[in-house]
PDB file of N, CA and C in Angstrom:
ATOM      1  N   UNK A   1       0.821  -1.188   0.000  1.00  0.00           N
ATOM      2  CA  UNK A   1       0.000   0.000   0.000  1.00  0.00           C
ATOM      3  C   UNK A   1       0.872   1.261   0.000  1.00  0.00           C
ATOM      4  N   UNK A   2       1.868   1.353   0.390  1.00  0.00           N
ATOM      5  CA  UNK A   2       3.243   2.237   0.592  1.00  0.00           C
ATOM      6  C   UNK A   2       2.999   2.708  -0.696  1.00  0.00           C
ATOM      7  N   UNK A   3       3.582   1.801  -1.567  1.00  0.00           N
ATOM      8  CA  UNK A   3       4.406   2.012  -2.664  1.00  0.00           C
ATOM      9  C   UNK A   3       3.083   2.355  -3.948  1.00  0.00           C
ATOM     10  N   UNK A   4       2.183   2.424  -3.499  1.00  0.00           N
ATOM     11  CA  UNK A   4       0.492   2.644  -4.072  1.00  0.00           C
ATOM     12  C   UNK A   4       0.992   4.189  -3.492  1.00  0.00           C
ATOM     13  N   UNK A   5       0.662   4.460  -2.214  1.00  0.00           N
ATOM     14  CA  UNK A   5       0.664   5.776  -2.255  1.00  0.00           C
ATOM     15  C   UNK A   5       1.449   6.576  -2.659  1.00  0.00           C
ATOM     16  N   UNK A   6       3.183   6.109  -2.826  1.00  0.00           N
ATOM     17  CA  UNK A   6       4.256   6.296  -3.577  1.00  0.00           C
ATOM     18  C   UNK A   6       3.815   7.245  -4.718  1.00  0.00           C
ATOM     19  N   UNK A   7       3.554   6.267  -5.516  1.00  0.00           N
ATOM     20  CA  UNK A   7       3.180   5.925  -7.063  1.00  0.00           C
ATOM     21  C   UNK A   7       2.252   6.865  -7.180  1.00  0.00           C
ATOM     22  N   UNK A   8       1.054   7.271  -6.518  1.00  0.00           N
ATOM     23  CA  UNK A   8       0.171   7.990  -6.757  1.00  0.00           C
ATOM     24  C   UNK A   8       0.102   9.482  -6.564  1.00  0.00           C
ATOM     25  N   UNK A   9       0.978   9.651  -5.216  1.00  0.00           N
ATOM     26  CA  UNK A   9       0.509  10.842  -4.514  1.00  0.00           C
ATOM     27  C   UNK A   9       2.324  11.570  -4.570  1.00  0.00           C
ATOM     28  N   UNK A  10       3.316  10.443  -4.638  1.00  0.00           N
ATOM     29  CA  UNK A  10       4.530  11.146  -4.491  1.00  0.00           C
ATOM     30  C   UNK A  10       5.124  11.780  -3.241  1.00  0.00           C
ATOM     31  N   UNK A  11       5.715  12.997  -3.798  1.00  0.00           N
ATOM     32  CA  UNK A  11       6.320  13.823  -2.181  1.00  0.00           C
ATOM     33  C   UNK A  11       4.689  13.969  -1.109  1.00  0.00           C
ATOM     34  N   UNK A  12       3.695  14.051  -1.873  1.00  0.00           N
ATOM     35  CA  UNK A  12       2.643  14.444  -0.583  1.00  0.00           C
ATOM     36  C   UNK A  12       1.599  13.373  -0.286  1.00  0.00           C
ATOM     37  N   UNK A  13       2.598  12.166  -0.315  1.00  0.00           N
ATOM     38  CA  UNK A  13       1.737  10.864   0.453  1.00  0.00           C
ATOM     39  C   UNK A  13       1.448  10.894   1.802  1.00  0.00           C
ATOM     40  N   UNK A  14       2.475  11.945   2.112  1.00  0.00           N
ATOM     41  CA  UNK A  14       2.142  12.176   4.206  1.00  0.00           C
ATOM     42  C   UNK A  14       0.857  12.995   4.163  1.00  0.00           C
ATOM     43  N   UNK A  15       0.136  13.551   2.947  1.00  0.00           N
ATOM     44  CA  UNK A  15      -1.073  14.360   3.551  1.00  0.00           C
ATOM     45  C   UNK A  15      -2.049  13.237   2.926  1.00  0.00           C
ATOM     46  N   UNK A  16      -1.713  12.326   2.645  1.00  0.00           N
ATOM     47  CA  UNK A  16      -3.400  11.582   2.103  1.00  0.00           C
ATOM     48  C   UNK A  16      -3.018  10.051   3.311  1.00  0.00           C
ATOM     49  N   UNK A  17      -1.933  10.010   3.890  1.00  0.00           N
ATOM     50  CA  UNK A  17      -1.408   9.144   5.014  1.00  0.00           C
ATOM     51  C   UNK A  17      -2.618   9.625   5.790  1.00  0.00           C
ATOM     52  N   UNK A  18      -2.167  11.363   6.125  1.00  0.00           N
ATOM     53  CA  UNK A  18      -2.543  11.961   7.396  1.00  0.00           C
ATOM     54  C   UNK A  18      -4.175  12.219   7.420  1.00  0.00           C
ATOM     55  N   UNK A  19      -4.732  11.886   5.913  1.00  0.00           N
ATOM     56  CA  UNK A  19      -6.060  12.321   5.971  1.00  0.00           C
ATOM     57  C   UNK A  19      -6.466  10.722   6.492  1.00  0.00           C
ATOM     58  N   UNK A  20      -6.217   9.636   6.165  1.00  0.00           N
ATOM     59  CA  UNK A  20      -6.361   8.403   6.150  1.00  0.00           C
ATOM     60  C   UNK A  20      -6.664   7.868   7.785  1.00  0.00           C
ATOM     61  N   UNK A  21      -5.901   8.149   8.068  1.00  0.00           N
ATOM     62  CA  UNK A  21      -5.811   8.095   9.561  1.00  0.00           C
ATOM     63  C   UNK A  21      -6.740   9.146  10.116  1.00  0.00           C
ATOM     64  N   UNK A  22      -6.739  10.064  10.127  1.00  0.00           N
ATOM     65  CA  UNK A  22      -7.725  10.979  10.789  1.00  0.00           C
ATOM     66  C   UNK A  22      -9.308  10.595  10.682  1.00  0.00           C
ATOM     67  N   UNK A  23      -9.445   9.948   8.935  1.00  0.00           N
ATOM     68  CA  UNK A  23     -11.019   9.218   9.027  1.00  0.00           C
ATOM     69  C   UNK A  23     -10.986   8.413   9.917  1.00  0.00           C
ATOM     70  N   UNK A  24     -10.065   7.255   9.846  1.00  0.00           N
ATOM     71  CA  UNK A  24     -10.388   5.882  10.561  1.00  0.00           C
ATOM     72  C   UNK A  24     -10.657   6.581  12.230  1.00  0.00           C
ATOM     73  N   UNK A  25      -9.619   7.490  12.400  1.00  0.00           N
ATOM     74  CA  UNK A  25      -9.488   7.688  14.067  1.00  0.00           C
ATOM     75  C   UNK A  25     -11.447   8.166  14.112  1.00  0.00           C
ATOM     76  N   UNK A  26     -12.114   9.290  13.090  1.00  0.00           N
ATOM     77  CA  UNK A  26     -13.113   9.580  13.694  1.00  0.00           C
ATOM     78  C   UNK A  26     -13.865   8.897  13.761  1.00  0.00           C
ATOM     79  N   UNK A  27     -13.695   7.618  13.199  1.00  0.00           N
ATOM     80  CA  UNK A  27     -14.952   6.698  12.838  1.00  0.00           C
ATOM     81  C   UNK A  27     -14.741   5.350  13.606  1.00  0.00           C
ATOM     82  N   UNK A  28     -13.747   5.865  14.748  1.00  0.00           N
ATOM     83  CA  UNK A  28     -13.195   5.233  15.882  1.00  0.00           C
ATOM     84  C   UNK A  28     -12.647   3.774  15.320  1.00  0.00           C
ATOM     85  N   UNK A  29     -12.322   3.470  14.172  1.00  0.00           N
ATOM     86  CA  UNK A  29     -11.376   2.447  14.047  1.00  0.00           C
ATOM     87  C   UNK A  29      -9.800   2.036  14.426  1.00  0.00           C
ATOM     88  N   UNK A  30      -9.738   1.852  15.160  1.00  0.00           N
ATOM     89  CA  UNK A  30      -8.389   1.385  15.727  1.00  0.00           C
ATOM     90  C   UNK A  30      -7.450   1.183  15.273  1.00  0.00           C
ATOM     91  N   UNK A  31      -8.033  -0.221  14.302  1.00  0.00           N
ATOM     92  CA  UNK A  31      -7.219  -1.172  13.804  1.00  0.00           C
ATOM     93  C   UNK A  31      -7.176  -0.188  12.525  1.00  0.00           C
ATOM     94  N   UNK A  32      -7.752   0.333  11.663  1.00  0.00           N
ATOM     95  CA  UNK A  32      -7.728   1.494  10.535  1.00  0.00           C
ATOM     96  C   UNK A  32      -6.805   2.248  10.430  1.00  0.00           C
ATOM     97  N   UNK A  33      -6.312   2.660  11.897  1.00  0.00           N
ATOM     98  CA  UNK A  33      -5.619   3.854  12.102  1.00  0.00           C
ATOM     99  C   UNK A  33      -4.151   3.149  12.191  1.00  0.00           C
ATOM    100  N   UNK A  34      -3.876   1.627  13.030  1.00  0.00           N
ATOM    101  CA  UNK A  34      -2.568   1.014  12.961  1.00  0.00           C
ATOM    102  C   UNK A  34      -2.239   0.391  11.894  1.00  0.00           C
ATOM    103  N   UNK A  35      -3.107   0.424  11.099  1.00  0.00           N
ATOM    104  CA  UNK A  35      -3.076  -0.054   9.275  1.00  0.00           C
ATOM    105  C   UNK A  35      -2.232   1.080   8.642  1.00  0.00           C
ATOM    106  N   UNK A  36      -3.071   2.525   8.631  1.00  0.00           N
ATOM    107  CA  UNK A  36      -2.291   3.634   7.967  1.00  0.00           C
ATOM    108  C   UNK A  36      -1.043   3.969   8.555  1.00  0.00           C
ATOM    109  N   UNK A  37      -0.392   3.476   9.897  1.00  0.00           N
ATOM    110  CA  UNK A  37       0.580   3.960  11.057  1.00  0.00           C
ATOM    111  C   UNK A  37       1.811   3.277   9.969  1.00  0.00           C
ATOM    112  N   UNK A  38       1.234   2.026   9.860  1.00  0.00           N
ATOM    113  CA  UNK A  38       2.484   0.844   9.437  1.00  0.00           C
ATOM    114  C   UNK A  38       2.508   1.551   7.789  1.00  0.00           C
ATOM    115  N   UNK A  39       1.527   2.188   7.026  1.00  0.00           N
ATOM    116  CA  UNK A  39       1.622   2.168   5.721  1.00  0.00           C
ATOM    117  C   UNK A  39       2.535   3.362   5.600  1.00  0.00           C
ATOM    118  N   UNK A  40       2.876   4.376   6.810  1.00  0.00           N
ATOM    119  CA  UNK A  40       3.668   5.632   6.995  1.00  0.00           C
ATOM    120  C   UNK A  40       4.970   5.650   7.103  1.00  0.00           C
ATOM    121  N   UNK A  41       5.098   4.240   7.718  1.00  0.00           N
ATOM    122  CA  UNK A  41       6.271   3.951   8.400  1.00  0.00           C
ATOM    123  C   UNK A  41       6.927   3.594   6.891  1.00  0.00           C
ATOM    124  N   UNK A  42       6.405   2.606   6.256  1.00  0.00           N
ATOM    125  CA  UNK A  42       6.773   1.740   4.989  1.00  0.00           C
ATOM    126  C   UNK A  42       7.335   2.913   3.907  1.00  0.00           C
ATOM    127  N   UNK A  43       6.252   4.158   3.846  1.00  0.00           N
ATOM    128  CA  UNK A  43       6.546   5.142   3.056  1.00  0.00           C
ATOM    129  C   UNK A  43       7.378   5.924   3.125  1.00  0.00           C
ATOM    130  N   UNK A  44       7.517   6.042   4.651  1.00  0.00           N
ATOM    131  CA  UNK A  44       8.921   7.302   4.593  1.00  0.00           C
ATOM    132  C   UNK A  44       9.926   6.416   4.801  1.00  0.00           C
ATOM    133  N   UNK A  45      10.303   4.597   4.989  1.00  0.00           N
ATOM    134  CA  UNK A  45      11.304   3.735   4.578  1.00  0.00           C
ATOM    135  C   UNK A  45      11.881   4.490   2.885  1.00  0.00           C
ATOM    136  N   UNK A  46      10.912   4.629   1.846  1.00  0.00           N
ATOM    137  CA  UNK A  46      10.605   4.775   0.827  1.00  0.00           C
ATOM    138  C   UNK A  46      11.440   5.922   0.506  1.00  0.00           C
ATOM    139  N   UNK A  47      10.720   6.815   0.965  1.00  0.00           N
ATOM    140  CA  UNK A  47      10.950   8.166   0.758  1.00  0.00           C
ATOM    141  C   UNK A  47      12.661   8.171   1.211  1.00  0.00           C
ATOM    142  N   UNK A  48      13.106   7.479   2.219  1.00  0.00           N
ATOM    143  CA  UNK A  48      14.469   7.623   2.634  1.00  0.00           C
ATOM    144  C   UNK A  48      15.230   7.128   1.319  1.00  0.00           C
ATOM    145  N   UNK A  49      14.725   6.163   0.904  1.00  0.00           N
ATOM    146  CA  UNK A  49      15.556   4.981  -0.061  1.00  0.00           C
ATOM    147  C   UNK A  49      15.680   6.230  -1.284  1.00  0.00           C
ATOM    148  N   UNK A  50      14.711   6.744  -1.527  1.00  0.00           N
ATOM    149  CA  UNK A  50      14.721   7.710  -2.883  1.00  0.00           C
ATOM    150  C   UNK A  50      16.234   8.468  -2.468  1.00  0.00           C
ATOM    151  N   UNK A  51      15.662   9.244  -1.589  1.00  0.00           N
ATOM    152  CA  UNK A  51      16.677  10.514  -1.115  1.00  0.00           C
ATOM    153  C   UNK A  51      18.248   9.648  -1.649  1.00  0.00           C
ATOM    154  N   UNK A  52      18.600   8.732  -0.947  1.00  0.00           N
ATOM    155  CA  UNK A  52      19.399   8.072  -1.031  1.00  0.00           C
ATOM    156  C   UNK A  52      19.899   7.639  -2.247  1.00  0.00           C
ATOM    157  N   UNK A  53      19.548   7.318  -3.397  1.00  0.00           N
ATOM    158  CA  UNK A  53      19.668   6.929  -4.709  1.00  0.00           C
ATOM    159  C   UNK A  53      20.133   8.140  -5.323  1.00  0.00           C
ATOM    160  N   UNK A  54      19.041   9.249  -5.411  1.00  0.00           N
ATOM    161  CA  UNK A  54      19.307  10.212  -5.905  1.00  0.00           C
ATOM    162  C   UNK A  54      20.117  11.213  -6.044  1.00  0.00           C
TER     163      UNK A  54
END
């Protein structure tokens, strides 16, 4: 899912991360919100690896 938001959204995957999480949190999903936590973590892995190449 990382590499989906990668692909899609680019440098501003942390604001459709951050919108992602903010639904699940209002709609009190838990597990929603530690879904998007891990997909953040994966992405800015990502985002490091770019920096790094480039």
């Amino acid at each position: 899912m990382a590499l989906w938001v990668e692909r899609t959204h680019g440098e501003n995957g942390w604001m459709h991360i951050a919108m992602e999480q903010d639904r699940w949190l209002a709609a009190g999903e838990i597990d929603g919100v530690a879904l998007w936590r891990e997909v953040q973590r994966c992405w800015e892995e990502l985002q490091a690896a770019k920096g790094q190449i480039q």
